[in-house]
Protein backbone atom coordinates (compact mmCIF):
# COMPACT_ATOMS: atom_id res chain seq x y z
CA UNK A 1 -29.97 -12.30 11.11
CA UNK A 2 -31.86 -9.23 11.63
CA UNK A 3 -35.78 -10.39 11.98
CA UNK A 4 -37.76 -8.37 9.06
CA UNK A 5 -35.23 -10.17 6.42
CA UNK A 6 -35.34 -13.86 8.04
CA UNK A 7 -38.48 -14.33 6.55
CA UNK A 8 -37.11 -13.68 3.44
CA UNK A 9 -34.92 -16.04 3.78
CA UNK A 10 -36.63 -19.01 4.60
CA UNK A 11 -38.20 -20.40 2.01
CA UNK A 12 -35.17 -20.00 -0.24
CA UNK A 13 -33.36 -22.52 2.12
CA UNK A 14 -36.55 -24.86 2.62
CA UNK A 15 -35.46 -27.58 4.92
CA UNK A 16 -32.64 -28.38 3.47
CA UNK A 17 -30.55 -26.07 6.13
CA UNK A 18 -27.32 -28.19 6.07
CA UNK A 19 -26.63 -27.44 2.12
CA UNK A 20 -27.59 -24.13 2.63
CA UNK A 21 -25.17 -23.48 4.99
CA UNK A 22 -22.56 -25.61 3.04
CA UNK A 23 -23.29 -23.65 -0.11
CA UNK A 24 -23.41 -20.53 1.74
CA UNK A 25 -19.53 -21.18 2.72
CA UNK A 26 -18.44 -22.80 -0.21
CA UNK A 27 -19.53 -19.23 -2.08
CA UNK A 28 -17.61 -17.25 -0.13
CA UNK A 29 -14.78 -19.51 -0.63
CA UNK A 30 -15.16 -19.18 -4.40
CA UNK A 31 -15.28 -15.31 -4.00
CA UNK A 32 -12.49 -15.48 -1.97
CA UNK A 33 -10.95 -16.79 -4.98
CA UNK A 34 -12.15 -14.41 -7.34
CA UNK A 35 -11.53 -11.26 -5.57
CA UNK A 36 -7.93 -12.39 -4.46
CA UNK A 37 -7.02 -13.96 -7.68
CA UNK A 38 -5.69 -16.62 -5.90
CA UNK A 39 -6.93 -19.96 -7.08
CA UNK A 40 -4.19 -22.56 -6.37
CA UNK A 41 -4.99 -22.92 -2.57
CA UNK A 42 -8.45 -23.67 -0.40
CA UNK A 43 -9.48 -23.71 3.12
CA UNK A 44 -7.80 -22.41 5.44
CA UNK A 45 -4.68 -22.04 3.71
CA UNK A 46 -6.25 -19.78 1.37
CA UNK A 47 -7.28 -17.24 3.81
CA UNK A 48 -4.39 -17.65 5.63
CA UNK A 49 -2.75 -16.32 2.82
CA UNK A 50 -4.86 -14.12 1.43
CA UNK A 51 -5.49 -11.56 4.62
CA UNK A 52 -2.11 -12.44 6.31
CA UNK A 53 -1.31 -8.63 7.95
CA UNK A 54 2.42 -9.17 6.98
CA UNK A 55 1.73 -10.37 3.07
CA UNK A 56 -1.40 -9.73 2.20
CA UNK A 57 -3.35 -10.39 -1.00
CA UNK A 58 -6.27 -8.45 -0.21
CA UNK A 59 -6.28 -5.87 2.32
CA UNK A 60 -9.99 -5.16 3.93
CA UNK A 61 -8.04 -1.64 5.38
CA UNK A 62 -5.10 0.52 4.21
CA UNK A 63 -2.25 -1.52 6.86
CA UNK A 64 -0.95 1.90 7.86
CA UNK A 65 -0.89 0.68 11.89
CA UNK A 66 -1.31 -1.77 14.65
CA UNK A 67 -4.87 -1.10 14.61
CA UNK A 68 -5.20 -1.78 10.99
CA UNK A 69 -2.95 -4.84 10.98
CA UNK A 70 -4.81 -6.40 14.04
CA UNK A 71 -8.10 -5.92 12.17
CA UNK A 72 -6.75 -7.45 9.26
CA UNK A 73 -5.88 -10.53 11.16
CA UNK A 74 -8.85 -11.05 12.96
CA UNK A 75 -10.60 -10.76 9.85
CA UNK A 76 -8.42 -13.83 8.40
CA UNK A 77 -9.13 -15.68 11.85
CA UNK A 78 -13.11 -14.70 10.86
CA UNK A 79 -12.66 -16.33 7.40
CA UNK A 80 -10.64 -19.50 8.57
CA UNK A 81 -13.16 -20.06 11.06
CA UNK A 82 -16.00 -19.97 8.89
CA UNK A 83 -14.31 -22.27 6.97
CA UNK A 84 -12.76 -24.73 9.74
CA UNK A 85 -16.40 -24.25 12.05
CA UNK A 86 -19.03 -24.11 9.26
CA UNK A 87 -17.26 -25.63 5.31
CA UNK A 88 -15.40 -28.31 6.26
CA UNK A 89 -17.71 -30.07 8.97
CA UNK A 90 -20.75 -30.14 6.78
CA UNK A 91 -18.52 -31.32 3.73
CA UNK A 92 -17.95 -34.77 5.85
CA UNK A 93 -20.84 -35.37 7.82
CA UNK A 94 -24.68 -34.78 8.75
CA UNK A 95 -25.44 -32.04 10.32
CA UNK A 96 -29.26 -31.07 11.53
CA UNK A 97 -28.89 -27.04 11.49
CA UNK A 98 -32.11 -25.67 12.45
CA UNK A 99 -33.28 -23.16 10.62
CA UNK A 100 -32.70 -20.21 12.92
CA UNK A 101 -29.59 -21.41 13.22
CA UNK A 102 -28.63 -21.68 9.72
CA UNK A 103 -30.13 -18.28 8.87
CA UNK A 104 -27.26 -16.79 11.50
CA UNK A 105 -24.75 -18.88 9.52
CA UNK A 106 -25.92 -17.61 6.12
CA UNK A 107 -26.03 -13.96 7.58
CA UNK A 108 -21.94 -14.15 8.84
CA UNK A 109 -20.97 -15.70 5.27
CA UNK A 110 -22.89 -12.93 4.28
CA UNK A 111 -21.00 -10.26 6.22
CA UNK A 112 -17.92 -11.29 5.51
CA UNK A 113 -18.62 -11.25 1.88
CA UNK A 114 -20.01 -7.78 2.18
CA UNK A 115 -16.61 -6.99 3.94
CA UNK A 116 -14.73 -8.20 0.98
CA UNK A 117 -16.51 -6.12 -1.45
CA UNK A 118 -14.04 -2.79 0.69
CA UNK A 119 -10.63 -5.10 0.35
CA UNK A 120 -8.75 -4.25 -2.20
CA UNK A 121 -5.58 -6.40 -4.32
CA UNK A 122 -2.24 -5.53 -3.06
């Protein structure tokens, strides 16, 4: 998180830096979802699906190459992880983010939402 917005920031997400990292991820899920029009999976599976290089839902470039493809799946590697490393953990258990480190969180949920907003439906 670049420093002149963290302060921003803060007291949106009070102390309560678990749940705003939770809610942070299940958002992106959710617009996931909506921009992919894909609502019968979750997870993993769901970005698995949706920005698979070989069948994708939503491509984030136009696919044309290597280069293109290998973007695309390291972008659905970025969006599984998030989901795997930051959704699913704080679904089942306590965790005690601090806040700097929940404000990084937030911001990569936050970047790969902005990223979405260039995919389009294929």
């Amino acid at each position: 998180m670049y420093p002149q917005n963290s302060g921003k920031l803060r007291p949106k997400i009070s102390s309560h830096y678990r749940e705003a990292v939770l809610n942070a991820s299940i958002a992106l899920v959710d617009y996931v979802k909506r921009m992919s029009g894909l609502n019968s999976l979750d997870g993993s599976a769901l970005m698995a699906s949706v920005f698979s290089p070989k069948k994708s839902k939503l491509a984030l470039n136009d696919l044309s190459g290597e280069t293109e493809k290998d973007e695309q799946a390291g972008f659905m590697h970025l969006f599984m992880g998030a989901v795997l490393a930051l959704r699913n953990p704080r679904a089942h258990a306590i965790f005690d983010d601090s806040p700097e480190m929940a404000l990084d969180y937030i911001a990569f949920l936050s970047r790969l939402a902005k990223r979405l907003d260039s995919g389009a439906r294929v």
